[in-house]
C-alpha atoms as a PDB file:
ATOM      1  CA  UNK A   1     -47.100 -71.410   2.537  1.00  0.00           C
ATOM      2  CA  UNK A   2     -47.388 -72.071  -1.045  1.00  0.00           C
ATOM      3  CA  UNK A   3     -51.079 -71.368  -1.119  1.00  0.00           C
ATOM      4  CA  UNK A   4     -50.401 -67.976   1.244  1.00  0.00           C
ATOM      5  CA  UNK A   5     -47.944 -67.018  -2.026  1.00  0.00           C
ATOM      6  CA  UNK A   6     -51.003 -67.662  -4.567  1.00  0.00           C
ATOM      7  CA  UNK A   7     -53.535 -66.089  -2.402  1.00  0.00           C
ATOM      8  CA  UNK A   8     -51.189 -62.725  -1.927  1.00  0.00           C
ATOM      9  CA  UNK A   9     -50.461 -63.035  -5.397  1.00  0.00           C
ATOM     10  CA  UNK A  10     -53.985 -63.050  -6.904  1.00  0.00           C
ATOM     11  CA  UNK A  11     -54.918 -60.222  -3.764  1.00  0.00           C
ATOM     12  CA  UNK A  12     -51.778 -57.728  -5.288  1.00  0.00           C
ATOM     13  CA  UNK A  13     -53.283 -58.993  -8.995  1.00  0.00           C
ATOM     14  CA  UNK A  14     -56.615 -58.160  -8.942  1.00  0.00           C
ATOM     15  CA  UNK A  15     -55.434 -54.466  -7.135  1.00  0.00           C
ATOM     16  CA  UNK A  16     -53.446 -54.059  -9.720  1.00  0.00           C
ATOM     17  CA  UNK A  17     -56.137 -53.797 -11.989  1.00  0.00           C
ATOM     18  CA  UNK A  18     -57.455 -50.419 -10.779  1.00  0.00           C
ATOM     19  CA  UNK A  19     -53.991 -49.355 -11.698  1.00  0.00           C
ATOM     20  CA  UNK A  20     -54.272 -50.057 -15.383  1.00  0.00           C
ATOM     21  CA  UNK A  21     -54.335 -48.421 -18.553  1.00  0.00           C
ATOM     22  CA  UNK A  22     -56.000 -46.823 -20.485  1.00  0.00           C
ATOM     23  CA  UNK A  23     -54.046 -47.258 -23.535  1.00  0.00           C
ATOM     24  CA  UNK A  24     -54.061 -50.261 -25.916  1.00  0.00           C
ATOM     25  CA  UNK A  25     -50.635 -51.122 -25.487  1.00  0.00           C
ATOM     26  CA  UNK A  26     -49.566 -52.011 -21.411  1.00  0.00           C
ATOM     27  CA  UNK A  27     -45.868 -49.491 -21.482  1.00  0.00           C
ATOM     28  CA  UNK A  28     -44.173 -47.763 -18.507  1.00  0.00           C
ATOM     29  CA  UNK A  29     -41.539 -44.844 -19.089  1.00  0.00           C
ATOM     30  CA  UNK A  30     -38.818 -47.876 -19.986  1.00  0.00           C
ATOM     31  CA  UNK A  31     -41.238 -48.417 -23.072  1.00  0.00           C
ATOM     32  CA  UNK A  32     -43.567 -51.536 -24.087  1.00  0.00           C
ATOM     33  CA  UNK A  33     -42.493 -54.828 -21.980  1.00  0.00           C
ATOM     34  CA  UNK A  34     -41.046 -52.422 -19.717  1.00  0.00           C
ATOM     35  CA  UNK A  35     -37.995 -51.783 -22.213  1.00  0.00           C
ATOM     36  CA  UNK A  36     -37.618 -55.897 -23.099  1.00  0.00           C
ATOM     37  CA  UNK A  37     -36.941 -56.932 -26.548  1.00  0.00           C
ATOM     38  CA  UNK A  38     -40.121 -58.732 -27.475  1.00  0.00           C
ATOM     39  CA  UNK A  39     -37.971 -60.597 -30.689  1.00  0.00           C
ATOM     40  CA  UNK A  40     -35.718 -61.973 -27.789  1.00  0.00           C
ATOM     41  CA  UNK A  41     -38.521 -64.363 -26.457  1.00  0.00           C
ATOM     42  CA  UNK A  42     -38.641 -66.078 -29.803  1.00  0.00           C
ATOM     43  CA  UNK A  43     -35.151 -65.626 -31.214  1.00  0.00           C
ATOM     44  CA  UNK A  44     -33.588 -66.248 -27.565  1.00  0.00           C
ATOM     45  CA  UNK A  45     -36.388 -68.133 -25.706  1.00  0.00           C
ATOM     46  CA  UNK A  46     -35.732 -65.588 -22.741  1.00  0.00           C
ATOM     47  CA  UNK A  47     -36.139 -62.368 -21.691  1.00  0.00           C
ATOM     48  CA  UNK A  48     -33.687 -59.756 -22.842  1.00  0.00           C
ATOM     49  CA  UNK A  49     -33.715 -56.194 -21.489  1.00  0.00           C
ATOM     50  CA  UNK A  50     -34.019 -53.595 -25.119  1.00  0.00           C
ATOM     51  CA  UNK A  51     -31.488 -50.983 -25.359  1.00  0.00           C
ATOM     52  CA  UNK A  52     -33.227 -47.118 -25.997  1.00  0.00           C
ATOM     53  CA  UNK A  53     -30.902 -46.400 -28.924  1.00  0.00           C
ATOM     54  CA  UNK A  54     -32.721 -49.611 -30.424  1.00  0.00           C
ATOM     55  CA  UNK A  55     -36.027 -48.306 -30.329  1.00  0.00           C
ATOM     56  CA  UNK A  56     -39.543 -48.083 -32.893  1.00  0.00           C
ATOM     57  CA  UNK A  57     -42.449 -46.265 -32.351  1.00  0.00           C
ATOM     58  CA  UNK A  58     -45.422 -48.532 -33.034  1.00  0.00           C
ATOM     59  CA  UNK A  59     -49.360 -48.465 -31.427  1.00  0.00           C
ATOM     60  CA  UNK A  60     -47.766 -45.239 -29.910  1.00  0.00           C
ATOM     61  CA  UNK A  61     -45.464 -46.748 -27.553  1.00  0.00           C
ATOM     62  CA  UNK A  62     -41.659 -47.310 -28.212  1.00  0.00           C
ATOM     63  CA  UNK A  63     -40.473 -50.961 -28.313  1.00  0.00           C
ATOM     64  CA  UNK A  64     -36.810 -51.338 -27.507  1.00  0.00           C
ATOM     65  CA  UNK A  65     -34.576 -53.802 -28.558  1.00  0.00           C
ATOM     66  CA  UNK A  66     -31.279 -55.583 -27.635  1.00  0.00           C
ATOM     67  CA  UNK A  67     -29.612 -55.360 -31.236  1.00  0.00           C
ATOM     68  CA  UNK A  68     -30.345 -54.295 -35.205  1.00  0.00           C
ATOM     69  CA  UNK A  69     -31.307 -57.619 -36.040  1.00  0.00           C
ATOM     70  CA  UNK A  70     -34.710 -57.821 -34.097  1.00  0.00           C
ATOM     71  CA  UNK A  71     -35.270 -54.312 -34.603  1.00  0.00           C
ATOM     72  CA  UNK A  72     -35.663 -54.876 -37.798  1.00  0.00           C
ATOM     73  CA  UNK A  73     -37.358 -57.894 -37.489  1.00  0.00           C
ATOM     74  CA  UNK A  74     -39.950 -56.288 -35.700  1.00  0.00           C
ATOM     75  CA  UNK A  75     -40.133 -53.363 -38.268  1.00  0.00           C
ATOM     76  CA  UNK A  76     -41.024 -56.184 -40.902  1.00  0.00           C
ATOM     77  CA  UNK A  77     -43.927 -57.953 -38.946  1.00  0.00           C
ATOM     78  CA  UNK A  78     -44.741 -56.297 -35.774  1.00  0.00           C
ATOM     79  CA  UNK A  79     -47.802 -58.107 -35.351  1.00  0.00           C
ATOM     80  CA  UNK A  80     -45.537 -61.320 -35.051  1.00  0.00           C
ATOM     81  CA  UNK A  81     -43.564 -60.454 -32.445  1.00  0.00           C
ATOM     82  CA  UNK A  82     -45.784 -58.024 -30.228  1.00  0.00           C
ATOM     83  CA  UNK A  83     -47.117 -59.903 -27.092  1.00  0.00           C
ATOM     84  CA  UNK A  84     -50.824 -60.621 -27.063  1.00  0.00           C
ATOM     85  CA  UNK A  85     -53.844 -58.498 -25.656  1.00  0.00           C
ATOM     86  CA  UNK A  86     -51.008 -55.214 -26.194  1.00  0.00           C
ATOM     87  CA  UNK A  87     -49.037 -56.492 -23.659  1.00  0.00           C
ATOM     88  CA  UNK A  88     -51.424 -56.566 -20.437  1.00  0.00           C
ATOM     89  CA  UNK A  89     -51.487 -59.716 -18.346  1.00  0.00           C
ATOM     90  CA  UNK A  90     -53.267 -62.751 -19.952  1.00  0.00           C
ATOM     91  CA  UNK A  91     -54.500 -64.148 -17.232  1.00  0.00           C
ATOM     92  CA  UNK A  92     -55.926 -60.256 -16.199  1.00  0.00           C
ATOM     93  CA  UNK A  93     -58.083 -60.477 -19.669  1.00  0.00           C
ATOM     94  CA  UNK A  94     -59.427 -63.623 -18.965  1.00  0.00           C
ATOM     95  CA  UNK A  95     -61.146 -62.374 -15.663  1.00  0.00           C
ATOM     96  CA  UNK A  96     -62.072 -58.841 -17.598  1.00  0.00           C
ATOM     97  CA  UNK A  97     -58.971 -57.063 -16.032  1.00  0.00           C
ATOM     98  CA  UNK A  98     -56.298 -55.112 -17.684  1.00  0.00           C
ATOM     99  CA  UNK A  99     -53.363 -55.326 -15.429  1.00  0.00           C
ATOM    100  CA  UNK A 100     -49.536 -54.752 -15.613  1.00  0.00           C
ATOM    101  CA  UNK A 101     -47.158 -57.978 -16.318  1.00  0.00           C
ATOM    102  CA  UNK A 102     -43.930 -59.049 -15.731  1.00  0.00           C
ATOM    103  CA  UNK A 103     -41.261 -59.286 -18.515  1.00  0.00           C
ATOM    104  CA  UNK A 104     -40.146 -62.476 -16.240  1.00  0.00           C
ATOM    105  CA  UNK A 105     -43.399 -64.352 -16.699  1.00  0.00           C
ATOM    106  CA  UNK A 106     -44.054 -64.860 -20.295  1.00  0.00           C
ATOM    107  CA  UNK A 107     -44.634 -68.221 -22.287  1.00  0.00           C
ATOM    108  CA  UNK A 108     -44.864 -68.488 -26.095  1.00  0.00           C
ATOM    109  CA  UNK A 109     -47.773 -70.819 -26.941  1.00  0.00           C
ATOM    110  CA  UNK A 110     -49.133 -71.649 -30.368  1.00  0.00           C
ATOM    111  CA  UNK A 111     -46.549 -69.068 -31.501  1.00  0.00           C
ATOM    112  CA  UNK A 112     -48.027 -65.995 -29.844  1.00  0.00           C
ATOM    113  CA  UNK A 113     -45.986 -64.343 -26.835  1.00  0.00           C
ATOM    114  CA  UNK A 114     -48.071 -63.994 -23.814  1.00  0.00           C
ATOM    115  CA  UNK A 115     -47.740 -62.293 -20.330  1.00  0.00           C
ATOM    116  CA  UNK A 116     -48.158 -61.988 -16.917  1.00  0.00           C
ATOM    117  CA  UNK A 117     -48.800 -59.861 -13.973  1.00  0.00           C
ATOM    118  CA  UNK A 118     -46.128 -62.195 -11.987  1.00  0.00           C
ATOM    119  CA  UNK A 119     -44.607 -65.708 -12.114  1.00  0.00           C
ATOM    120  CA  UNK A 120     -47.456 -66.766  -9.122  1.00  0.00           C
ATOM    121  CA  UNK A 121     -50.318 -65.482 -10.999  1.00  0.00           C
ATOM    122  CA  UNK A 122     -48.337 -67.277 -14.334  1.00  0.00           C
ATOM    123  CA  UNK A 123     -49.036 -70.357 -12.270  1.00  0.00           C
ATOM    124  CA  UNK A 124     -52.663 -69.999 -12.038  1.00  0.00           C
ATOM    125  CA  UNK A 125     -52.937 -69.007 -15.360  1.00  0.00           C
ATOM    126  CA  UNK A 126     -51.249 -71.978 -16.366  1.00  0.00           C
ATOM    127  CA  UNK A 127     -53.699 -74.782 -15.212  1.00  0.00           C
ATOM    128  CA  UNK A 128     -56.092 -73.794 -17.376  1.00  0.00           C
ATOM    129  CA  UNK A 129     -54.354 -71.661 -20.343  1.00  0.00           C
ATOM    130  CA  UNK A 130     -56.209 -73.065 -23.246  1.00  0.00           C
ATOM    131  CA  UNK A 131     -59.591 -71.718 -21.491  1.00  0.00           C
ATOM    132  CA  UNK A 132     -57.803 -68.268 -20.264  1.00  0.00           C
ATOM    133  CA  UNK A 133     -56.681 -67.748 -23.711  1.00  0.00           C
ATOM    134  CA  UNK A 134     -60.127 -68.383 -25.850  1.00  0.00           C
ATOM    135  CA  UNK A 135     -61.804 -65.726 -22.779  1.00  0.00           C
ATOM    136  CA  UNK A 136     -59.040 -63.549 -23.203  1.00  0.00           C
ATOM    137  CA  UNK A 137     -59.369 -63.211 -26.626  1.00  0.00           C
ATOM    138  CA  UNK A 138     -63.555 -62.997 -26.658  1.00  0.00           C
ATOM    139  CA  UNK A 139     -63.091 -60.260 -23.754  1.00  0.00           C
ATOM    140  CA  UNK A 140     -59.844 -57.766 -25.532  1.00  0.00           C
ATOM    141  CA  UNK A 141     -61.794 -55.903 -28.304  1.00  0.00           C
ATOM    142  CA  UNK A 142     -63.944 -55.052 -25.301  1.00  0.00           C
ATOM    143  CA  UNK A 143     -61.166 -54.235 -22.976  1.00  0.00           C
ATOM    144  CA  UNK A 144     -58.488 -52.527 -25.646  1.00  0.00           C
ATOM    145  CA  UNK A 145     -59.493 -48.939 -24.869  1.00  0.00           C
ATOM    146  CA  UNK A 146     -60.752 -49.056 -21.673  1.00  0.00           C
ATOM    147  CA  UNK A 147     -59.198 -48.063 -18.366  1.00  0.00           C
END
């Protein structure tokens, strides 16, 4: 069963990439990290849903967040805080995909916030995250604009 969930998980994944972006920055109508506080995942070490009142404009999208404190830490170093490859799904960019992610399936590693398209694909992407990540980040300047 547990390899059906992985197998339907990658299927929905790699579908999911003919649904992505164009734009640098992964955002829905709720805003980057679909309206989650990207300060929260270091401040909080979980994900915290961004309140619209809270919000900055940055890379074009607005970034929401759950109180004045991380909005203004954000203001002050939004590189810091901003998830990695604009907020598309690590794992995605390693395989030369931009896909959605999750605000549920995140990890901080090596102080840089990372997602995913869902906790399952997380999983995969989690076996061998050192190697996703160095791909990842050879393939993004690549990937960044395009659809």
């Amino acid at each position: 069963m547990k390899s059906f969930l992985l197998i339907a998980s990658f299927t929905i994944f790699t579908s999911a990439a003919v649904f992505a972006q164009k734009s640098p920055v992964f955002a829905t109508d709720a805003g980057a990290i679909r309206g989650y506080d990207a300060v929260a995942y270091f401040k909080d070490s979980k994900a915290v849903k961004g309140d619209s009142l809270l919000s900055f404009s940055w890379n074009g999208v607005d970034w929401h967040f759950a109180n004045q404190e991380n909005l203004d830490a954000f203001k002050s170093d939004p590189e810091k805080f901003a998830p990695q490859y604009g907020g598309y799904c690590a794992y995605g960019l390693s395989t030369g995909h931009k896909a959605p992610t999750d605000p549920q399936a995140w990890m901080i590693t090596d102080g840089k916030l990372y997602l995913n398209y869902n906790k399952n694909v997380q999983q995969i992407w989690l076996k061998k995250q050192t190697e996703c990540i160095q791909t990842a980040d050879k393939k993004w300047p690549a990937l960044k604009d395009k659809e």
